[in-house]
C-alpha atoms as a PDB file:
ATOM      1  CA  UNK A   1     -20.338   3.866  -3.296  1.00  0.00           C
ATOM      2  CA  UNK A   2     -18.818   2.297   0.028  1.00  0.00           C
ATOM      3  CA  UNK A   3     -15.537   3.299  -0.545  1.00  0.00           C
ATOM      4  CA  UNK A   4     -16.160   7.047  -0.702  1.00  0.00           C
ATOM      5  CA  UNK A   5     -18.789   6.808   2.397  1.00  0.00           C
ATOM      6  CA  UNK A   6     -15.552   5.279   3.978  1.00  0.00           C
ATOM      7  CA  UNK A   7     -13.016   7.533   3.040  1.00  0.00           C
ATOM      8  CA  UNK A   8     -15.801  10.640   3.953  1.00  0.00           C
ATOM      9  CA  UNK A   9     -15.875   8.629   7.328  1.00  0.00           C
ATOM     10  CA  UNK A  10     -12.039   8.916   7.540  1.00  0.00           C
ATOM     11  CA  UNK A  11     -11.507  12.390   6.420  1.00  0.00           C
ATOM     12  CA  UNK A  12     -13.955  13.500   9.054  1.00  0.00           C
ATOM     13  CA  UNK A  13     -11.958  11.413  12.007  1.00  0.00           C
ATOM     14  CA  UNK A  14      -8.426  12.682  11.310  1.00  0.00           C
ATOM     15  CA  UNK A  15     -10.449  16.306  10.835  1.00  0.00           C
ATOM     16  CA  UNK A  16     -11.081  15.869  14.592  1.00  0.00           C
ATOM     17  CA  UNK A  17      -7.896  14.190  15.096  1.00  0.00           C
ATOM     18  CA  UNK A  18      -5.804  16.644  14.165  1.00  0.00           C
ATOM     19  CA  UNK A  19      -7.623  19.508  15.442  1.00  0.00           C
ATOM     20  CA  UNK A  20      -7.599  18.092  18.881  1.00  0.00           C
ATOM     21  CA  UNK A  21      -3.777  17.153  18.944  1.00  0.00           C
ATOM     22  CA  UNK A  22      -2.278  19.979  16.463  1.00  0.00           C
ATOM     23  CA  UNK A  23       1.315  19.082  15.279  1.00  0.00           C
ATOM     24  CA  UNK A  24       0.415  15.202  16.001  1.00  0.00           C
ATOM     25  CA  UNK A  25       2.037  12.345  13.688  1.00  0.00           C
ATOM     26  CA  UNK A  26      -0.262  10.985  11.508  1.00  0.00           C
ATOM     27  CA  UNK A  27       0.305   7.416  10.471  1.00  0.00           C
ATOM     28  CA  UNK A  28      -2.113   5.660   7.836  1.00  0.00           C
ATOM     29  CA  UNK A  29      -2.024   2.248   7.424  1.00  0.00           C
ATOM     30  CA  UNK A  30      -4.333  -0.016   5.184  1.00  0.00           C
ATOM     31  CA  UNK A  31      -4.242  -3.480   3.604  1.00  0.00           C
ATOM     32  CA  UNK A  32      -5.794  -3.381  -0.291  1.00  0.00           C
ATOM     33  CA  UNK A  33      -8.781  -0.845  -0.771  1.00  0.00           C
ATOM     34  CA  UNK A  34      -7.786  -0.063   2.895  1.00  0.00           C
ATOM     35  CA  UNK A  35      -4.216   0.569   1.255  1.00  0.00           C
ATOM     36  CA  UNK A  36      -5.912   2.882  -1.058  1.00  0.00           C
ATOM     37  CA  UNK A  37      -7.531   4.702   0.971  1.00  0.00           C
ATOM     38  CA  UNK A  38      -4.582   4.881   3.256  1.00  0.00           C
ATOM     39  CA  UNK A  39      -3.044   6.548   0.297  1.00  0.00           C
ATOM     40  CA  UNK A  40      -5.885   9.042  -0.111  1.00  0.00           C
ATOM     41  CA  UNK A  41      -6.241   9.968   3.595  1.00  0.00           C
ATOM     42  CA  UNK A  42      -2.529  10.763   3.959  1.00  0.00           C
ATOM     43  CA  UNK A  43      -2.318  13.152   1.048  1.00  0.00           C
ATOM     44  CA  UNK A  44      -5.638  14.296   2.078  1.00  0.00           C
ATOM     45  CA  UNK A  45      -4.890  15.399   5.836  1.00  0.00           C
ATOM     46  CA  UNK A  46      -1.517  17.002   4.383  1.00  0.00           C
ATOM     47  CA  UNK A  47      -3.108  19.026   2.006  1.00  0.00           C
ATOM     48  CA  UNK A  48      -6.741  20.101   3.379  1.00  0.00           C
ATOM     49  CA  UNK A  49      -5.370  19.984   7.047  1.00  0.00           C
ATOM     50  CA  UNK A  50      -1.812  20.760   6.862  1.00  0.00           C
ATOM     51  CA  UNK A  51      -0.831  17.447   8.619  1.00  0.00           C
ATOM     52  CA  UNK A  52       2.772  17.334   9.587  1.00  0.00           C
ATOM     53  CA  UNK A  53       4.857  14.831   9.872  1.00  0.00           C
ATOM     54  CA  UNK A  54       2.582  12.130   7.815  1.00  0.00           C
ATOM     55  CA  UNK A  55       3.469   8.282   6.892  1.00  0.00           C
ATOM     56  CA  UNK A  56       1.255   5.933   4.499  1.00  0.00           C
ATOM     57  CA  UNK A  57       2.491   2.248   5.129  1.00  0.00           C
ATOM     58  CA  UNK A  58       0.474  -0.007   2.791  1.00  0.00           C
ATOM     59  CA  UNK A  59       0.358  -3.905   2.360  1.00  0.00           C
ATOM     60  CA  UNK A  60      -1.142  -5.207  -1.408  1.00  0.00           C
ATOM     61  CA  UNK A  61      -2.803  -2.010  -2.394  1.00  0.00           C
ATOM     62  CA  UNK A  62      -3.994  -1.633  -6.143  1.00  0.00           C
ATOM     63  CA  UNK A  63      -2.928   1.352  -8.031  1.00  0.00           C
ATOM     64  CA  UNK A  64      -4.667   4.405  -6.839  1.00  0.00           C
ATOM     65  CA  UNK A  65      -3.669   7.048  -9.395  1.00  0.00           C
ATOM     66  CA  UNK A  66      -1.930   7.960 -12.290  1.00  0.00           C
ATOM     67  CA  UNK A  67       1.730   9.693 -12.711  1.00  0.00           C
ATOM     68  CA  UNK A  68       0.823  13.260 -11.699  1.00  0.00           C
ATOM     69  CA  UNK A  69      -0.861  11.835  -8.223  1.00  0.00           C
ATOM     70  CA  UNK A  70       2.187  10.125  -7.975  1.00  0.00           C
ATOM     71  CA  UNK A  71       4.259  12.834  -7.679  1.00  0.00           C
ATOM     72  CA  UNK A  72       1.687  14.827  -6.204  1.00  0.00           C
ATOM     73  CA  UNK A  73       1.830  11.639  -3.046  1.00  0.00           C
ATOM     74  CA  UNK A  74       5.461  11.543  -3.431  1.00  0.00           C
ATOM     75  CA  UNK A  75       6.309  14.999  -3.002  1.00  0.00           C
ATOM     76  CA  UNK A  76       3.780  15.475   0.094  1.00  0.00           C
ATOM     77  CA  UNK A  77       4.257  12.588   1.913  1.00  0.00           C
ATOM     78  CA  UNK A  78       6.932  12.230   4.534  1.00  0.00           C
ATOM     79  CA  UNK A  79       7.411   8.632   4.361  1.00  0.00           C
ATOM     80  CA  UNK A  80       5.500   6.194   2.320  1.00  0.00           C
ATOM     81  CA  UNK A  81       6.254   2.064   2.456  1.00  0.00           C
ATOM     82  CA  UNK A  82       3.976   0.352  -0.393  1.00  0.00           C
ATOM     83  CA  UNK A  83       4.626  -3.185   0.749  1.00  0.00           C
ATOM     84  CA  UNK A  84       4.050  -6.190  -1.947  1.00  0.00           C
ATOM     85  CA  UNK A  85       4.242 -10.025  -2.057  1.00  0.00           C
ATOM     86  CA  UNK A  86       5.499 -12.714  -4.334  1.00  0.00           C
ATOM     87  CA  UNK A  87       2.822 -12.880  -7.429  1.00  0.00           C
ATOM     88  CA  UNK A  88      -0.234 -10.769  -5.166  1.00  0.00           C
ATOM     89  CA  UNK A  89      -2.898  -9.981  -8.037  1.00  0.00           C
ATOM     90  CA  UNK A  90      -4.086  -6.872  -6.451  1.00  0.00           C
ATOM     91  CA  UNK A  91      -0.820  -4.684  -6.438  1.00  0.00           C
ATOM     92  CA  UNK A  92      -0.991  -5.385 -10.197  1.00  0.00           C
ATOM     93  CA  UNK A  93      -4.802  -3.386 -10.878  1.00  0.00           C
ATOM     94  CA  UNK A  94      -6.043  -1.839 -12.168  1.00  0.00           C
ATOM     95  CA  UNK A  95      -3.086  -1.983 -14.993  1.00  0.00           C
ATOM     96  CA  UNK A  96      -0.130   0.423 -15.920  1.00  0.00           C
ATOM     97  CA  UNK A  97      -1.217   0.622 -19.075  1.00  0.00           C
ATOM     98  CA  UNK A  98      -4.156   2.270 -18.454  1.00  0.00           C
ATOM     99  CA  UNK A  99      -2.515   5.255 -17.355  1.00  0.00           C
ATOM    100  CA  UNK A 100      -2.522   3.979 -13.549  1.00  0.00           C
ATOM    101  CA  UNK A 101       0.897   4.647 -11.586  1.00  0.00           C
ATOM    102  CA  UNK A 102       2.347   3.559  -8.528  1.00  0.00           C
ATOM    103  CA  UNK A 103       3.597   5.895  -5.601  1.00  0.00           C
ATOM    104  CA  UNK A 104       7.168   4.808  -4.067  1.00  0.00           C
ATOM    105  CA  UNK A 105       8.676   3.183  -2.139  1.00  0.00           C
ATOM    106  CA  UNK A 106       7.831  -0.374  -3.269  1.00  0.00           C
ATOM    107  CA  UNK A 107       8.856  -3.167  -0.574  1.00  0.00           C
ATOM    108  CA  UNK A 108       9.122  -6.371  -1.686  1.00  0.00           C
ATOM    109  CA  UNK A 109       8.789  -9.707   0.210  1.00  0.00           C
ATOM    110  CA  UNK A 110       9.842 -12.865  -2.063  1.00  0.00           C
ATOM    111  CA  UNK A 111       9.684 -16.133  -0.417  1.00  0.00           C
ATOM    112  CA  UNK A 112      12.148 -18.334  -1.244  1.00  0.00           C
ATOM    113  CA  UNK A 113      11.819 -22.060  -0.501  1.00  0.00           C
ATOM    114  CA  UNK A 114      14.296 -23.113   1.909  1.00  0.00           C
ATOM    115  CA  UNK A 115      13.637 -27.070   3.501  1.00  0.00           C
ATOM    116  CA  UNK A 116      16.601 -26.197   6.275  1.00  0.00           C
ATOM    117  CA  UNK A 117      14.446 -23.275   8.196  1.00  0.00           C
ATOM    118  CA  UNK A 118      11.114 -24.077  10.395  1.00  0.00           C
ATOM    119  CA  UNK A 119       8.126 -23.281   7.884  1.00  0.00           C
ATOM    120  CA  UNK A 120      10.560 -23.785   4.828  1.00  0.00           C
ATOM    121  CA  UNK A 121      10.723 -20.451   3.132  1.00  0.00           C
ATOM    122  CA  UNK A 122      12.602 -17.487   3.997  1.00  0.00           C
ATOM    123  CA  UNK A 123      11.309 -14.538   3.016  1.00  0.00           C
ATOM    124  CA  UNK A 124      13.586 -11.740   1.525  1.00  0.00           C
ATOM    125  CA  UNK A 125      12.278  -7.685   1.604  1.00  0.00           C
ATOM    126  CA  UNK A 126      13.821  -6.350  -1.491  1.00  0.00           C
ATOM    127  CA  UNK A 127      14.048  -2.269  -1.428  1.00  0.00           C
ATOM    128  CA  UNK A 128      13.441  -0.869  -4.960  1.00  0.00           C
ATOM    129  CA  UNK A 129      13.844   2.154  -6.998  1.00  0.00           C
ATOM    130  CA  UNK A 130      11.897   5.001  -6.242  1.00  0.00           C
ATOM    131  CA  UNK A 131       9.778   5.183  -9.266  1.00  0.00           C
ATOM    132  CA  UNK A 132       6.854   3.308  -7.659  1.00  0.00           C
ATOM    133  CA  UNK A 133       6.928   0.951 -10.779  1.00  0.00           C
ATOM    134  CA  UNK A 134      10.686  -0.717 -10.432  1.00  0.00           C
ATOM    135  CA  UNK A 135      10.708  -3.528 -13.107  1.00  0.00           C
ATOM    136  CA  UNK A 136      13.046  -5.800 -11.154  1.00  0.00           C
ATOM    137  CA  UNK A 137      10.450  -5.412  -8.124  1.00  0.00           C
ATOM    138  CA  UNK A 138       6.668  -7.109  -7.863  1.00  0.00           C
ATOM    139  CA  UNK A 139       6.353  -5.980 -11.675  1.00  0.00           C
ATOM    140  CA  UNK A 140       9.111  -8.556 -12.874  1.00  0.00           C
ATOM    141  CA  UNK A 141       7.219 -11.533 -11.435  1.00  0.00           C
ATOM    142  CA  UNK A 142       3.850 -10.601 -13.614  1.00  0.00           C
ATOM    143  CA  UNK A 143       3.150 -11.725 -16.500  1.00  0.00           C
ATOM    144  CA  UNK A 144       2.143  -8.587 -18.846  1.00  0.00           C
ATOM    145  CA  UNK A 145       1.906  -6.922 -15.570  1.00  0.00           C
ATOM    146  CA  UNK A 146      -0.900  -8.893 -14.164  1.00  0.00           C
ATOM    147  CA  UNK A 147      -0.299 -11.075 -11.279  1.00  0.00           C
ATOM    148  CA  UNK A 148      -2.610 -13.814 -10.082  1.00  0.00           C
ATOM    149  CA  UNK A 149      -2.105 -14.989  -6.552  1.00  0.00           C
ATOM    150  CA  UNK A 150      -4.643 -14.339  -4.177  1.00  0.00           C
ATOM    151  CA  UNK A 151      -2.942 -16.456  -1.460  1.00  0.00           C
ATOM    152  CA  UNK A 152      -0.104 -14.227  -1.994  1.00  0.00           C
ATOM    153  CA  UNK A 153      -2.437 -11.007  -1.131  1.00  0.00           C
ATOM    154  CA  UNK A 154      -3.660 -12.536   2.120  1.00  0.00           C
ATOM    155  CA  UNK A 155      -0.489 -12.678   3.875  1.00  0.00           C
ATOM    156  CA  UNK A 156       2.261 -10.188   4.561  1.00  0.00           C
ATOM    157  CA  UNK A 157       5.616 -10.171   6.901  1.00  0.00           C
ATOM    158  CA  UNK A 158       4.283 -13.758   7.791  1.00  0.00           C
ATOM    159  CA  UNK A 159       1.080 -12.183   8.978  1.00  0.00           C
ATOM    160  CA  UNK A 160      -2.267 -13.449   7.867  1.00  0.00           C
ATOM    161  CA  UNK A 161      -4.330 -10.226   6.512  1.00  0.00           C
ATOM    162  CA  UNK A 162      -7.802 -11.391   7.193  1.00  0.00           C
ATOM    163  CA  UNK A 163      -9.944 -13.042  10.205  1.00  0.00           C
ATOM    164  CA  UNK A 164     -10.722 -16.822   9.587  1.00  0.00           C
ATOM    165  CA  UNK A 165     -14.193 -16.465  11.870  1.00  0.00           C
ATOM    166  CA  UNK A 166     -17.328 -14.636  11.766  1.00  0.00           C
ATOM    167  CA  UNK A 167     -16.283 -11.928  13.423  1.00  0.00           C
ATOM    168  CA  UNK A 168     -14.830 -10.182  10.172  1.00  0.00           C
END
């Protein structure tokens, strides 16, 4: 599977990493599956590697585990900013009720329409609860707690989250 020949080829770089610069900050940072495996690197390095001081920031990442790796993430991770968007479909997969659980600390940007400002929406970060699932956060704008918007998932901060050439 590409995704665990990807996260092997991660593990082995911050391996390296962090035996070359012990004591380092280790900052993981991913957009969807690269949000995931963010997630999974982070915890990994602290716990196989003994990382110190580790962040995850992630932008539209799916659930990754359930509950108990929530609090497993939560209670090894320094600092951890799960960033979401309006109605972005992939924050909301797979589903909660398959068992799958969010880690904290859920960001939320909201755009509201606003014809007075250049670009006409201003967009609002919303801080929620530290559950990872906060029901006034992204999971109150989906519908039995599936969202839909792709165009949503592809920009973040007023960033565009993907290359438009052939050079992706």
């Amino acid at each position: 599977m590409a995704s665990m020949r990807m996260m092997a080829t991660f593990t082995a770089a911050i391996a390296e990493l962090l035996a070359a610069h012990p004591g380092s900050r280790l900052v993981a940072v991913g957009h969807s599956m690269g949000g995931a495996l963010a997630q999974l690197a982070g915890l990994e390095a602290k716990l196989l590697y003994n990382a110190t001081h580790t962040s995850v920031f992630t932008f539209g990442c799916p659930r990754v585990g359930n509950l108990a790796y929530q609090e497993l993430f939560n209670s090894f991770i320094d600092i951890s900013w799960r960033f979401t968007h309006n109605r972005d479909i992939v924050p909301s997969v797979p589903m909660q009720l398959m068992g799958f659980h969010h880690v904290a600390r859920e960001v939320w940007e909201v755009d509201v329409e606003d014809p007075s400002i250049a670009g006409g929406v201003e967009r609002k970060l919303l801080m929620c609860d530290g559950t990872g699932e906060d029901p006034s956060c992204h999971n109150s704008a989906c519908y039995l707690g599936l969202c839909t918007s792709v165009a949503d998932h592809l920009v973040y901060l007023g960033l565009h989250m993907y290359q438009d050439d052939d050079e992706c």
